[in-house]
PDB file of N, CA and C in Angstrom:
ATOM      1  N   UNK A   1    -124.750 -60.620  79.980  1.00  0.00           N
ATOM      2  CA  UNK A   1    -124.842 -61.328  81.252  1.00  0.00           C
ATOM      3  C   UNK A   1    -125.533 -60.466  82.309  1.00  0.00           C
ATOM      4  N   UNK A   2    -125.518 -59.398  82.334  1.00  0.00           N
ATOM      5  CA  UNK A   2    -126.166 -58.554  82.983  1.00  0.00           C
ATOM      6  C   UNK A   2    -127.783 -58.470  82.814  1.00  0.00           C
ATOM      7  N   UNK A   3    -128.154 -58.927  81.975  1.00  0.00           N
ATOM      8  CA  UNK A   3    -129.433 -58.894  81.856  1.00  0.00           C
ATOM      9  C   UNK A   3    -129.749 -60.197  82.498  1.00  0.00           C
ATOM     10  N   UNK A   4    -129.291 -61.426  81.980  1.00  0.00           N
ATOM     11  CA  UNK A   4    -129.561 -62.557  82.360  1.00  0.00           C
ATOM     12  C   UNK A   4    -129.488 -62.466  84.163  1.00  0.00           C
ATOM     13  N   UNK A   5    -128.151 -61.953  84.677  1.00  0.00           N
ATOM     14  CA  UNK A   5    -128.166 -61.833  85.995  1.00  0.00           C
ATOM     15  C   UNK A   5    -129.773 -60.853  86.813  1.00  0.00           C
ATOM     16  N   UNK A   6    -129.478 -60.242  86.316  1.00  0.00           N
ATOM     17  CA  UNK A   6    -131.497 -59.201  86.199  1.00  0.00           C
ATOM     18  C   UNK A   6    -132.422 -60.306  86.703  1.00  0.00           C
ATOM     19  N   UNK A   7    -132.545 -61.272  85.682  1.00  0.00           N
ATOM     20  CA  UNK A   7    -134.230 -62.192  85.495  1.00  0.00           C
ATOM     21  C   UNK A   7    -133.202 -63.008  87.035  1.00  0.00           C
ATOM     22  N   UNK A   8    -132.187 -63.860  86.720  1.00  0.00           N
ATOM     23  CA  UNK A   8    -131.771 -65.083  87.601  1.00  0.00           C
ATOM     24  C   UNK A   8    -132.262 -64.061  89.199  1.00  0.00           C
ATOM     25  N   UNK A   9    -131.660 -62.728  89.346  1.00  0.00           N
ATOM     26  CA  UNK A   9    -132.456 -62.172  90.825  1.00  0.00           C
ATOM     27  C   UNK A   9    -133.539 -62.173  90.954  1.00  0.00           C
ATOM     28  N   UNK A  10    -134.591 -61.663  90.068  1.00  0.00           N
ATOM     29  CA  UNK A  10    -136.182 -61.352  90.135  1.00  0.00           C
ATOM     30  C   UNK A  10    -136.882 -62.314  89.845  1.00  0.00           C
ATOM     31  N   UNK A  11    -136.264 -63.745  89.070  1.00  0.00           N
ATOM     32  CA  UNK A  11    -136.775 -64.963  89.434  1.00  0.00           C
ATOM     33  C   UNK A  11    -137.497 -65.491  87.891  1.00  0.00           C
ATOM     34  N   UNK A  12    -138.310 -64.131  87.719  1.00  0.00           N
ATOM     35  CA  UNK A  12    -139.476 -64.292  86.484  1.00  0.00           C
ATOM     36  C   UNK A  12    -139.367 -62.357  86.379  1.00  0.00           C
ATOM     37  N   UNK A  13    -139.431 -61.883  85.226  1.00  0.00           N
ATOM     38  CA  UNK A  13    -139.233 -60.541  84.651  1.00  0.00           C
ATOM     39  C   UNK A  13    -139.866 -60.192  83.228  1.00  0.00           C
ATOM     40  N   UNK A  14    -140.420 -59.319  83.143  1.00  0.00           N
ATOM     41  CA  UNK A  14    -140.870 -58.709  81.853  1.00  0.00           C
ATOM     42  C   UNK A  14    -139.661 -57.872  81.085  1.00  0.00           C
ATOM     43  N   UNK A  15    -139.444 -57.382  80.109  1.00  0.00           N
ATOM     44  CA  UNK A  15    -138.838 -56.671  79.177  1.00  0.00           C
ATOM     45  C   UNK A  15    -138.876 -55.563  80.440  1.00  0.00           C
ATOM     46  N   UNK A  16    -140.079 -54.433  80.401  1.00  0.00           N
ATOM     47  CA  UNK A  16    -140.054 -53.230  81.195  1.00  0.00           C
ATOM     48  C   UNK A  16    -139.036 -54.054  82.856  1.00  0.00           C
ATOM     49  N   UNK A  17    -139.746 -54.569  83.588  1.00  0.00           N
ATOM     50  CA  UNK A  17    -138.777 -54.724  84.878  1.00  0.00           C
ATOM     51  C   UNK A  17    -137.483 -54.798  85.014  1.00  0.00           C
ATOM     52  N   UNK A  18    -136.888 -55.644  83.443  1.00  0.00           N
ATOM     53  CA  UNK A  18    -135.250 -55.599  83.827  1.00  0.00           C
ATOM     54  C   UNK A  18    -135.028 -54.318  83.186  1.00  0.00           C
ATOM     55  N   UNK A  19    -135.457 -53.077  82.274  1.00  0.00           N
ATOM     56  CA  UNK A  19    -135.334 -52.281  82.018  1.00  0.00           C
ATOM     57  C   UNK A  19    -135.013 -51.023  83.213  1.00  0.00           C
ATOM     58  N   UNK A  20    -135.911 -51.545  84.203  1.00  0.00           N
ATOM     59  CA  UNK A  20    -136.256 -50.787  85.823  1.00  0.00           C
ATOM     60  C   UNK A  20    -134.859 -51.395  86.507  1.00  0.00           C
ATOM     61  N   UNK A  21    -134.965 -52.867  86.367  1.00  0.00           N
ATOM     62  CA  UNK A  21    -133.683 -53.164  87.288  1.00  0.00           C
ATOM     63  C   UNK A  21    -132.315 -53.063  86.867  1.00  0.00           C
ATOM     64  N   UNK A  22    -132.563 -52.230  85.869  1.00  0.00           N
ATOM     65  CA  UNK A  22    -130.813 -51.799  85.094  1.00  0.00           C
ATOM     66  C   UNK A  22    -130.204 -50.380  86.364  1.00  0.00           C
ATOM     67  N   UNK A  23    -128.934 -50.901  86.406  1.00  0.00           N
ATOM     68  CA  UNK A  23    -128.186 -49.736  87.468  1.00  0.00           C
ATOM     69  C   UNK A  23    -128.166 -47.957  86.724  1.00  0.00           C
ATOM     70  N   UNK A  24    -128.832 -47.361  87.482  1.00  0.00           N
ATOM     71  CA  UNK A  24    -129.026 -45.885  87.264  1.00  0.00           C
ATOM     72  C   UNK A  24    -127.668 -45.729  86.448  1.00  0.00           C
ATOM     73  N   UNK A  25    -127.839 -45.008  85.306  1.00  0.00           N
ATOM     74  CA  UNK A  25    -127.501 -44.471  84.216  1.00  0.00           C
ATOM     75  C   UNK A  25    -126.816 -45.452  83.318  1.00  0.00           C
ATOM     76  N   UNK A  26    -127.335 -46.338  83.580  1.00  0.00           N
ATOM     77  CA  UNK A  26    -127.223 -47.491  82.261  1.00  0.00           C
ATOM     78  C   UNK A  26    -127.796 -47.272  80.806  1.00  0.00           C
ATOM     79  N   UNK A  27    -127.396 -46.475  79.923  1.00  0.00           N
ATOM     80  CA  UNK A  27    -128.199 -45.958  79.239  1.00  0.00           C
ATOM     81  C   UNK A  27    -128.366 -47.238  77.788  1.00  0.00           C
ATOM     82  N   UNK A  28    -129.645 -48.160  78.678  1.00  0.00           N
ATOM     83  CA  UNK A  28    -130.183 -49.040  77.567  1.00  0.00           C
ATOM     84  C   UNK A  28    -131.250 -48.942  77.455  1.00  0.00           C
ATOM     85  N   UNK A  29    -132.083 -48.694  76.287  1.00  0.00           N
ATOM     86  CA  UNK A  29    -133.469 -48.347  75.872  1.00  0.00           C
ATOM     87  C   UNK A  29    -134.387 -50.040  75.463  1.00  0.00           C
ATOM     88  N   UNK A  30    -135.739 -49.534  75.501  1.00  0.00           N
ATOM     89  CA  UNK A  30    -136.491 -50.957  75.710  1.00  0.00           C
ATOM     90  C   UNK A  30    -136.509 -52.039  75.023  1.00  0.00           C
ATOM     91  N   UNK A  31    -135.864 -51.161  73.636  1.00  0.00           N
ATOM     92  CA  UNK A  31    -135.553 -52.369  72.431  1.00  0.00           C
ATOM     93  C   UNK A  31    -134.295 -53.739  72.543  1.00  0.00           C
ATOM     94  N   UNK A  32    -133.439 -52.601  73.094  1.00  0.00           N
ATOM     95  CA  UNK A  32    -132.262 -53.605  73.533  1.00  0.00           C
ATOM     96  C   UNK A  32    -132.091 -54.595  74.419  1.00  0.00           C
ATOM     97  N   UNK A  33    -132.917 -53.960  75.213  1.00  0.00           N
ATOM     98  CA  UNK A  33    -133.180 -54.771  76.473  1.00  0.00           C
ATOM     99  C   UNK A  33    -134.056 -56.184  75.837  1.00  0.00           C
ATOM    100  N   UNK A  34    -135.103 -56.026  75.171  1.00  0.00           N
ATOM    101  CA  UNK A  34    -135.918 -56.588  74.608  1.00  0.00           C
ATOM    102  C   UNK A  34    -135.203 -57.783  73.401  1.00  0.00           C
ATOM    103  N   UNK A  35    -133.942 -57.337  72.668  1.00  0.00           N
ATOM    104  CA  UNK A  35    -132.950 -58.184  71.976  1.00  0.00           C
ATOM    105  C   UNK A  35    -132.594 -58.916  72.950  1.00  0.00           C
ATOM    106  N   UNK A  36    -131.674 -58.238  74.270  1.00  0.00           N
ATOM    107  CA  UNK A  36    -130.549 -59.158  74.746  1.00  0.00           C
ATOM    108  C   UNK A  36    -131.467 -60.688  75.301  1.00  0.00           C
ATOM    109  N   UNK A  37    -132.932 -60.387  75.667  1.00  0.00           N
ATOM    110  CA  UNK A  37    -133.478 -61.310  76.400  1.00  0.00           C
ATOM    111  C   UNK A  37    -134.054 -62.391  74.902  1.00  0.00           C
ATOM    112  N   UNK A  38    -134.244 -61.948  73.951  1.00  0.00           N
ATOM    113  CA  UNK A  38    -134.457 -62.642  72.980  1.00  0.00           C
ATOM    114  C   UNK A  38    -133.594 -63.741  72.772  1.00  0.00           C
ATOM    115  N   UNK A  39    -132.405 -63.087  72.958  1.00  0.00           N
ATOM    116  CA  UNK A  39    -130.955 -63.669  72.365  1.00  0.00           C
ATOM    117  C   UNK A  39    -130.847 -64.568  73.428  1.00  0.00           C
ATOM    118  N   UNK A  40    -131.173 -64.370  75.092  1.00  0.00           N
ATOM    119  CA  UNK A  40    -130.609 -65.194  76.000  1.00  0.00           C
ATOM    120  C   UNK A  40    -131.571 -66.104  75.906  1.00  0.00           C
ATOM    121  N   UNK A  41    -132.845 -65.983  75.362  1.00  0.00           N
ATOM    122  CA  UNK A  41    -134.263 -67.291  75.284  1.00  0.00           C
ATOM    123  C   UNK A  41    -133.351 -68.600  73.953  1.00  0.00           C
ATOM    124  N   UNK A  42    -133.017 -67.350  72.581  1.00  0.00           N
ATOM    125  CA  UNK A  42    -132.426 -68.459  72.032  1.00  0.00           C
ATOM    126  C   UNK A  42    -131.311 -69.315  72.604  1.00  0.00           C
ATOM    127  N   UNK A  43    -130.726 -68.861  73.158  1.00  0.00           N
ATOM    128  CA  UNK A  43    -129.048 -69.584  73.682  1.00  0.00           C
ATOM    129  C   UNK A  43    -129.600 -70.606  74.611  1.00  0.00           C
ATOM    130  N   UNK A  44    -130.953 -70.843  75.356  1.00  0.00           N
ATOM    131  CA  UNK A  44    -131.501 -71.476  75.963  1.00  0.00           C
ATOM    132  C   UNK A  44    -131.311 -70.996  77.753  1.00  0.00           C
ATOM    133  N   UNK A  45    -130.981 -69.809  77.653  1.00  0.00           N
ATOM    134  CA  UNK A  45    -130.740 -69.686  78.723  1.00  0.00           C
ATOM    135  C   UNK A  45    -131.973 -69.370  79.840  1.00  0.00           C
ATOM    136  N   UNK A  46    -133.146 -68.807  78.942  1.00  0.00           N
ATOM    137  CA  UNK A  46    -134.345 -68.052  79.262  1.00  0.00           C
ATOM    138  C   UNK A  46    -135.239 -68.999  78.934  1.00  0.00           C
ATOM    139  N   UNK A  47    -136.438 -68.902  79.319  1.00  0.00           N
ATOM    140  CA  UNK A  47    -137.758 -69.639  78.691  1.00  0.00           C
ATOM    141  C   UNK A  47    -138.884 -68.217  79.199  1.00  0.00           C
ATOM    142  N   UNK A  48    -139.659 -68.221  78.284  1.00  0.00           N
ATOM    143  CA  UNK A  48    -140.759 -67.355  78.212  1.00  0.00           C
ATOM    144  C   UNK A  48    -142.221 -67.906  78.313  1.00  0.00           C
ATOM    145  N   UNK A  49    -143.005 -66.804  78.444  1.00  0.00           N
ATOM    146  CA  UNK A  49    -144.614 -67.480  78.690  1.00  0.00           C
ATOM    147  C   UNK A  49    -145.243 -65.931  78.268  1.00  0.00           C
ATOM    148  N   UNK A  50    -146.508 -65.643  77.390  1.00  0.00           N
ATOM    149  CA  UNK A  50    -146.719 -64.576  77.188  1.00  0.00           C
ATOM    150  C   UNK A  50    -147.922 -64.568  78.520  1.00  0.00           C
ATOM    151  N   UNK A  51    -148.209 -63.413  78.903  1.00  0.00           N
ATOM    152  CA  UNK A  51    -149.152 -63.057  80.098  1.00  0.00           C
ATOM    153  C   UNK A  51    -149.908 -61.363  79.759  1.00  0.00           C
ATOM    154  N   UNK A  52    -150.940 -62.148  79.009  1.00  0.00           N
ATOM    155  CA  UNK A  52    -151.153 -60.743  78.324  1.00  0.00           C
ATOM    156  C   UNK A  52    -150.808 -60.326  76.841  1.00  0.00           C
ATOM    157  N   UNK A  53    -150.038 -58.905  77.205  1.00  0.00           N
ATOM    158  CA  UNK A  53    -149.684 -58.626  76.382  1.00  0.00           C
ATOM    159  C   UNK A  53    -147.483 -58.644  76.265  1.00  0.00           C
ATOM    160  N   UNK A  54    -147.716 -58.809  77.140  1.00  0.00           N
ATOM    161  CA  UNK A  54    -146.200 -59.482  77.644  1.00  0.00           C
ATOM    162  C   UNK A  54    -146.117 -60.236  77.518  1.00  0.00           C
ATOM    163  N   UNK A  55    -144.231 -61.063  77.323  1.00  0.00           N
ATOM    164  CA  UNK A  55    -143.681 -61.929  77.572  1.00  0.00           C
ATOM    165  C   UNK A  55    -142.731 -61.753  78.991  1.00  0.00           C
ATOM    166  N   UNK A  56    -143.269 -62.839  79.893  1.00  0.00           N
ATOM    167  CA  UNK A  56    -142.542 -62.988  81.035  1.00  0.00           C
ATOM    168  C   UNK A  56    -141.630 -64.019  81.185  1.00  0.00           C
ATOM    169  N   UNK A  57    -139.991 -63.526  81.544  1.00  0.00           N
ATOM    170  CA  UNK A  57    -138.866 -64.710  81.127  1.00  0.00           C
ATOM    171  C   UNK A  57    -138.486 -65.013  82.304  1.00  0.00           C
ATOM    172  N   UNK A  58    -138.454 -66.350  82.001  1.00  0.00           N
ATOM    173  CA  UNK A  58    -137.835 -67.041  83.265  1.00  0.00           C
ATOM    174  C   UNK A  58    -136.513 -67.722  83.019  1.00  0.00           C
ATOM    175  N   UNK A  59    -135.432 -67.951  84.502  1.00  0.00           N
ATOM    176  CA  UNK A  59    -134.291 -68.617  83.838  1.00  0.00           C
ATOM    177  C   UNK A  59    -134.996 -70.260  83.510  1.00  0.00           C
ATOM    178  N   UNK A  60    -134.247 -70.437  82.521  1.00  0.00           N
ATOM    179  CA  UNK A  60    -134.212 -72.078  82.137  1.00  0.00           C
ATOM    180  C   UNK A  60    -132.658 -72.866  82.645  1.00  0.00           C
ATOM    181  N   UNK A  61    -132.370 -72.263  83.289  1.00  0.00           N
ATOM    182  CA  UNK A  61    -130.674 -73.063  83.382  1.00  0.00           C
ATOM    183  C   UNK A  61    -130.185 -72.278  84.564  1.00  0.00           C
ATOM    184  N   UNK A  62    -129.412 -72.896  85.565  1.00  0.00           N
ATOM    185  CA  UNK A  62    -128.930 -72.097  86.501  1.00  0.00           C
ATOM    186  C   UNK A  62    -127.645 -71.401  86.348  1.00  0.00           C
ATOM    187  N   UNK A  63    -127.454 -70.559  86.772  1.00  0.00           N
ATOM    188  CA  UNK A  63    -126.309 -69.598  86.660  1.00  0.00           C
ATOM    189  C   UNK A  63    -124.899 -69.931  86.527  1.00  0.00           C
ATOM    190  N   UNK A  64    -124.671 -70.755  87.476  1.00  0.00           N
ATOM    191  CA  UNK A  64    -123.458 -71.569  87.637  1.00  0.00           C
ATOM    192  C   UNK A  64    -122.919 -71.747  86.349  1.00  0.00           C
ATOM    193  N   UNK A  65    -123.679 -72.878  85.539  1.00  0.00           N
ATOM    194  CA  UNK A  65    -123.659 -73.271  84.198  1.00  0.00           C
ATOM    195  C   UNK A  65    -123.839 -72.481  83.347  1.00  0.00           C
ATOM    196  N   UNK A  66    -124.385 -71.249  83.525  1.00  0.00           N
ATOM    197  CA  UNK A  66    -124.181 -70.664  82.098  1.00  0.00           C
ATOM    198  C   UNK A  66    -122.578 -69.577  82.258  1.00  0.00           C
ATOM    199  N   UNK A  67    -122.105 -69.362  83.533  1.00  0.00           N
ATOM    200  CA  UNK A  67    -120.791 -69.075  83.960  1.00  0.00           C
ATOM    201  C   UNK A  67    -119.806 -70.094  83.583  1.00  0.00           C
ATOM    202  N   UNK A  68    -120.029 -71.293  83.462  1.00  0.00           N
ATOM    203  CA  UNK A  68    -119.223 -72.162  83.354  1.00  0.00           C
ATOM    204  C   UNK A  68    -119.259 -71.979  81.589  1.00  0.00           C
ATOM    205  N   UNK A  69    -120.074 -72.307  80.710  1.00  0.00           N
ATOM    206  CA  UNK A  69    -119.816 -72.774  79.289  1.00  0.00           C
ATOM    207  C   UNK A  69    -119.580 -70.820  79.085  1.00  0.00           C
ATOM    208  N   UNK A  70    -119.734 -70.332  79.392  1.00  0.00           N
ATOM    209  CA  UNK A  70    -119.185 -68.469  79.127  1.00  0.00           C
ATOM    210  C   UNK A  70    -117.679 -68.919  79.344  1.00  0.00           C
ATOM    211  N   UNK A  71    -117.077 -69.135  80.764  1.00  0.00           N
ATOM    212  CA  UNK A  71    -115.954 -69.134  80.711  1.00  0.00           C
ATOM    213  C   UNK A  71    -115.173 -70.204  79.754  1.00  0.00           C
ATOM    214  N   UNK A  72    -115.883 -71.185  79.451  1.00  0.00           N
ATOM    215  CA  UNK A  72    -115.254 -72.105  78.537  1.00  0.00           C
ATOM    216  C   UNK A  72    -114.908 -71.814  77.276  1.00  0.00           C
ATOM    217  N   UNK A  73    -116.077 -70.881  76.905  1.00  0.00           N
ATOM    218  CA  UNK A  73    -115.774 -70.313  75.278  1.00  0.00           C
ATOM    219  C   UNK A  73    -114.937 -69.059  75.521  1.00  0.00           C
ATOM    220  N   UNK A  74    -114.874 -68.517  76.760  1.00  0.00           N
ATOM    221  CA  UNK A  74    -113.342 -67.404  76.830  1.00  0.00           C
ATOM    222  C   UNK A  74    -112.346 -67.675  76.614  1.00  0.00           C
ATOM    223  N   UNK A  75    -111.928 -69.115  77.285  1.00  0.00           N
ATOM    224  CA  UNK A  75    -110.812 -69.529  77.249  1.00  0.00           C
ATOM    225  C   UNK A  75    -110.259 -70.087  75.970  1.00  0.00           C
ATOM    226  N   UNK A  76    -111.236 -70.528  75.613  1.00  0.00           N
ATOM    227  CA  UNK A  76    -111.441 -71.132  74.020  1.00  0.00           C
ATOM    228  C   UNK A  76    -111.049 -70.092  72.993  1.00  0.00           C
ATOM    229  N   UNK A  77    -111.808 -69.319  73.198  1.00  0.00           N
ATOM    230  CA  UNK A  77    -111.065 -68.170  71.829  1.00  0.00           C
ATOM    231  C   UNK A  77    -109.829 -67.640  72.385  1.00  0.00           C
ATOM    232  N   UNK A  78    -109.622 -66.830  73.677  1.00  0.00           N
ATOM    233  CA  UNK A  78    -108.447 -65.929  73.729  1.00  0.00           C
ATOM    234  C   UNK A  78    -107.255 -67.244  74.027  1.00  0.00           C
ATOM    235  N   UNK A  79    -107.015 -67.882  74.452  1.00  0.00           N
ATOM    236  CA  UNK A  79    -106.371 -68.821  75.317  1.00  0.00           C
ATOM    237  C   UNK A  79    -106.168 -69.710  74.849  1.00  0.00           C
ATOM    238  N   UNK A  80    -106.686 -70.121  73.948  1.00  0.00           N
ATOM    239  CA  UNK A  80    -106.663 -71.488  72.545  1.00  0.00           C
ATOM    240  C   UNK A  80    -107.336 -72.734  73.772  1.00  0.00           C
ATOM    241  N   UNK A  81    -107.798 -72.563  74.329  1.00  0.00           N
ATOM    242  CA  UNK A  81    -108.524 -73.758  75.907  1.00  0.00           C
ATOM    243  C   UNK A  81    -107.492 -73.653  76.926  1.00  0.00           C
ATOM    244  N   UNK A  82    -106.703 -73.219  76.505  1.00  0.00           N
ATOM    245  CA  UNK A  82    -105.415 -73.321  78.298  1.00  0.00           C
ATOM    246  C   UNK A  82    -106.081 -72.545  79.109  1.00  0.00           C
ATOM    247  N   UNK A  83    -105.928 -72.579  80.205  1.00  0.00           N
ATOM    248  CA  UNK A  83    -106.534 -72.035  81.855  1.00  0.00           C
ATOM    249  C   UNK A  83    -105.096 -71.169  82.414  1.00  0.00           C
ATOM    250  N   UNK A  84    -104.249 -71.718  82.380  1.00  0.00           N
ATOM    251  CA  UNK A  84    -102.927 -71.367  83.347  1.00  0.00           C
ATOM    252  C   UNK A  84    -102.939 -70.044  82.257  1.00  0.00           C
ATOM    253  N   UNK A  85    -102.843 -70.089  81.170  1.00  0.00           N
ATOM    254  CA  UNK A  85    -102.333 -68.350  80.859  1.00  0.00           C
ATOM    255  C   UNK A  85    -103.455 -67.334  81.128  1.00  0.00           C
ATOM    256  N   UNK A  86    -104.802 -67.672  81.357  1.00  0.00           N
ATOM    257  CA  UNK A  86    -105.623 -66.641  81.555  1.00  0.00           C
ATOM    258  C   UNK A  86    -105.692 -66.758  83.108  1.00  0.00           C
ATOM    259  N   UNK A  87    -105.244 -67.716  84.058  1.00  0.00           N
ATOM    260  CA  UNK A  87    -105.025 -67.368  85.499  1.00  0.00           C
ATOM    261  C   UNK A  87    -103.840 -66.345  85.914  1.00  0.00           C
ATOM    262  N   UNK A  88    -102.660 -66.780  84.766  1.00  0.00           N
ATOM    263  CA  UNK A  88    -101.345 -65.710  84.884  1.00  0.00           C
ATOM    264  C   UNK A  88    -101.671 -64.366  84.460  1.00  0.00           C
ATOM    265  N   UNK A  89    -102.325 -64.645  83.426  1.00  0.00           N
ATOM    266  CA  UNK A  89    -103.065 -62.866  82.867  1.00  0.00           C
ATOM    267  C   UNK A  89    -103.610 -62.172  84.187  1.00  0.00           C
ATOM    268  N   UNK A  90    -104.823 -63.385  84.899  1.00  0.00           N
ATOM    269  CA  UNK A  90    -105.579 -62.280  86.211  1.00  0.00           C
ATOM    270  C   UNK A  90    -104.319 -62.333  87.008  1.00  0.00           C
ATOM    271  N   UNK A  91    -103.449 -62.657  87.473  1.00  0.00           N
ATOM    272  CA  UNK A  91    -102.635 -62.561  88.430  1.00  0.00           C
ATOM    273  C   UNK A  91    -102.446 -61.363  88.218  1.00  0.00           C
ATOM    274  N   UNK A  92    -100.905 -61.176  86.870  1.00  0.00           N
ATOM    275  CA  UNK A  92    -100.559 -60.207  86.668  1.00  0.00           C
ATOM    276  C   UNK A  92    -100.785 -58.997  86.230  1.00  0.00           C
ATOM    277  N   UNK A  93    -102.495 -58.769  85.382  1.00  0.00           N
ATOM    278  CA  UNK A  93    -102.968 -57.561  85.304  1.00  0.00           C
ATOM    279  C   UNK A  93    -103.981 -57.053  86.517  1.00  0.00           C
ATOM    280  N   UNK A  94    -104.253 -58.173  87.430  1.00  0.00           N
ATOM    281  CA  UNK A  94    -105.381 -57.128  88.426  1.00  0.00           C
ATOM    282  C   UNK A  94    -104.586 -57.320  89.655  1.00  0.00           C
ATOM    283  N   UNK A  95    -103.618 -58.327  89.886  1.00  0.00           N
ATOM    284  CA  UNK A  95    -102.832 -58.116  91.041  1.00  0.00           C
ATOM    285  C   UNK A  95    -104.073 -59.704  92.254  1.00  0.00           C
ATOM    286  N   UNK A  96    -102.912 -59.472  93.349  1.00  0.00           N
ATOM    287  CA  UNK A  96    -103.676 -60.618  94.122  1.00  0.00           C
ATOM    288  C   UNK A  96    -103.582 -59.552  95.733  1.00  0.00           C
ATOM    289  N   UNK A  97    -104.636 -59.616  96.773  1.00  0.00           N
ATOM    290  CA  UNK A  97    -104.600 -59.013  97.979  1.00  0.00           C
ATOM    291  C   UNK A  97    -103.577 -60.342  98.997  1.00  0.00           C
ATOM    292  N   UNK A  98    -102.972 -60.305 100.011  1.00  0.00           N
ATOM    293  CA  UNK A  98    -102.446 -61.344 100.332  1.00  0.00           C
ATOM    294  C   UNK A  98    -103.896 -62.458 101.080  1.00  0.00           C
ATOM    295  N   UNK A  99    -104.668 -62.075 101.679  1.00  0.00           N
ATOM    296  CA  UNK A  99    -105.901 -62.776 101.638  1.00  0.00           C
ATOM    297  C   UNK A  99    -106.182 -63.428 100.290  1.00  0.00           C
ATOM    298  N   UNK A 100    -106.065 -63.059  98.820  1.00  0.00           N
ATOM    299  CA  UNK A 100    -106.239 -63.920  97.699  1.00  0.00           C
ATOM    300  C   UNK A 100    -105.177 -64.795  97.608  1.00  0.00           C
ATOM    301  N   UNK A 101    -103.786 -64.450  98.188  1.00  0.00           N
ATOM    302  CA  UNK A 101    -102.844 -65.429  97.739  1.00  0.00           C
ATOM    303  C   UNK A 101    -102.720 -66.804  98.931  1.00  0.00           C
ATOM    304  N   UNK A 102    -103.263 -66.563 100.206  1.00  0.00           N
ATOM    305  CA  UNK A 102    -103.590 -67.784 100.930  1.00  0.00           C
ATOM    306  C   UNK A 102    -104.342 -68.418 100.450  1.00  0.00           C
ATOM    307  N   UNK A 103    -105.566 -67.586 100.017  1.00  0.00           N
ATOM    308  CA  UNK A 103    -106.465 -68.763  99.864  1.00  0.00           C
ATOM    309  C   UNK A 103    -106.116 -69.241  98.226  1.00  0.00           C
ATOM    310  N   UNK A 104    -105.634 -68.856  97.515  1.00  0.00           N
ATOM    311  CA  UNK A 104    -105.075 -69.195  96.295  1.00  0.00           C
ATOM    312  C   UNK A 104    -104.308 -70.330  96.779  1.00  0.00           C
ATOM    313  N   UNK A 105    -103.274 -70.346  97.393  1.00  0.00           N
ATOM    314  CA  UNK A 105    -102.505 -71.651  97.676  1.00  0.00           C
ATOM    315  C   UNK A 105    -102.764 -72.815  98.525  1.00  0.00           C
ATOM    316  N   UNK A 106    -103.593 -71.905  99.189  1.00  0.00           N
ATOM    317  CA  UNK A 106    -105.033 -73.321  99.657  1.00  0.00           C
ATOM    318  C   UNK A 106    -105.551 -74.354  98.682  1.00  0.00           C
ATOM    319  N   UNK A 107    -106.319 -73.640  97.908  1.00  0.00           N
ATOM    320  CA  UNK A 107    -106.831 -73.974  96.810  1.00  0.00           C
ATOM    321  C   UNK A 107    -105.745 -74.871  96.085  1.00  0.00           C
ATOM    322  N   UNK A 108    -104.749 -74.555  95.952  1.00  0.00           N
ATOM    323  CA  UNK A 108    -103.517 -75.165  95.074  1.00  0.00           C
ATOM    324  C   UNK A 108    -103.284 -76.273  95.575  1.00  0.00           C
ATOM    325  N   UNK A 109    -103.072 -76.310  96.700  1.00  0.00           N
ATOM    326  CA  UNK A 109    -102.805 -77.303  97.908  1.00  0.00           C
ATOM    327  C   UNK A 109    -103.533 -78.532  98.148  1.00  0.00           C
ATOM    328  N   UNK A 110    -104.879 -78.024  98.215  1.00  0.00           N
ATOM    329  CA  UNK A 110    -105.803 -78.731  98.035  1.00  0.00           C
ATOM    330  C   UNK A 110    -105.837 -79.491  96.307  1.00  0.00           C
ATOM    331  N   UNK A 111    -105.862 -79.099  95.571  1.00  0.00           N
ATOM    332  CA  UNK A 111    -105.659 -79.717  94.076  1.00  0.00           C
ATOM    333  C   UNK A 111    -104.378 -80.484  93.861  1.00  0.00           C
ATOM    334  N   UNK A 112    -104.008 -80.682  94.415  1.00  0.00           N
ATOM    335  CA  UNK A 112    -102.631 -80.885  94.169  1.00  0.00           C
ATOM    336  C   UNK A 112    -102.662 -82.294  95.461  1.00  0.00           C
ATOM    337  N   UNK A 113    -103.037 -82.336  96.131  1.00  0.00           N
ATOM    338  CA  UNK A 113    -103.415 -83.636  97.052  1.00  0.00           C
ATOM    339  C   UNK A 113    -104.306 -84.245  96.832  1.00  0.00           C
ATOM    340  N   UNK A 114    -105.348 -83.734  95.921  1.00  0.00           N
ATOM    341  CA  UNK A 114    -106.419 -84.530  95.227  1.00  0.00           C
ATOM    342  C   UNK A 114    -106.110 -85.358  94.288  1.00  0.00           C
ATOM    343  N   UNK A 115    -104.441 -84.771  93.428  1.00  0.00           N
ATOM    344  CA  UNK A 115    -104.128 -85.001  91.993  1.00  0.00           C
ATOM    345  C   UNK A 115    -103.317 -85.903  92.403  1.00  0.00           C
ATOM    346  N   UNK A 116    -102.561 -86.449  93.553  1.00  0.00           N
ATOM    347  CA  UNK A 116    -101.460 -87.390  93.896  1.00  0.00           C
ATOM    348  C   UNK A 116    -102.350 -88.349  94.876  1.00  0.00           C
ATOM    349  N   UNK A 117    -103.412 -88.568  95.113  1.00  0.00           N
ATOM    350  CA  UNK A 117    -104.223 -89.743  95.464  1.00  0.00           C
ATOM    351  C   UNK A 117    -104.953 -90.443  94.729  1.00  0.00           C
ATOM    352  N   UNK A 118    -104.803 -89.536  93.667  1.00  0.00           N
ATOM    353  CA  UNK A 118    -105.416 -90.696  92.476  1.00  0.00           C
ATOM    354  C   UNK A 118    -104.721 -91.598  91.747  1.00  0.00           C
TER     355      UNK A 118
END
């Protein structure tokens, strides 16, 4: 996802640029870099155009959505599809600031008046 996040900032990217836009001491060499974007063209996440002697990748899908079917297949394997035990997991292993727990019960609040007007 980190790579994919790379191209979705720079818009359109070569192999070498997200190689450049990897965070200082990321130690990934040009080949890999060069797989992960392969791999994200097959998954459909990327689309390519050669320019030269390059291939320049562009996103094919917006971010949102590829966050969304990622988190779907998380939940899917660890979680068997339930949501509530991997929300209780983040609760209880990273903790909540009380600013997360207002707006957490906002949020709740709000779902929960959506779910009794229907």
């Amino acid at each position: 996802m980190e790579i994919a996040r790379i191209v979705w900032d720079l818009q359109k990217a070569t192999v070498r640029e997200v190689l450049e836009a990897l965070p200082e001491g990321r130690d990934i060499d040009y080949k890999t870099v060069q797989t992960f974007l392969r791999r994200l063209e097959a998954k459909g996440y990327l689309t390519s155009k050669r320019n030269g002697r390059s291939l320049v990748y562009t996103a094919k899908i917006r971010p949102n959505q590829v966050i969304r079917e990622t988190v779907k297949d998380f939940v899917g394997r660890l979680f068997d599809g339930e949501t509530l035990p991997l929300v209780e997991h983040l609760i209880r292993e990273q903790g909540l600031e009380n600013d997360d727990i207002h707006q957490l019960r906002s949020m709740l609040n709000d779902l929960e008046s959506d779910n009794t007007s229907k």
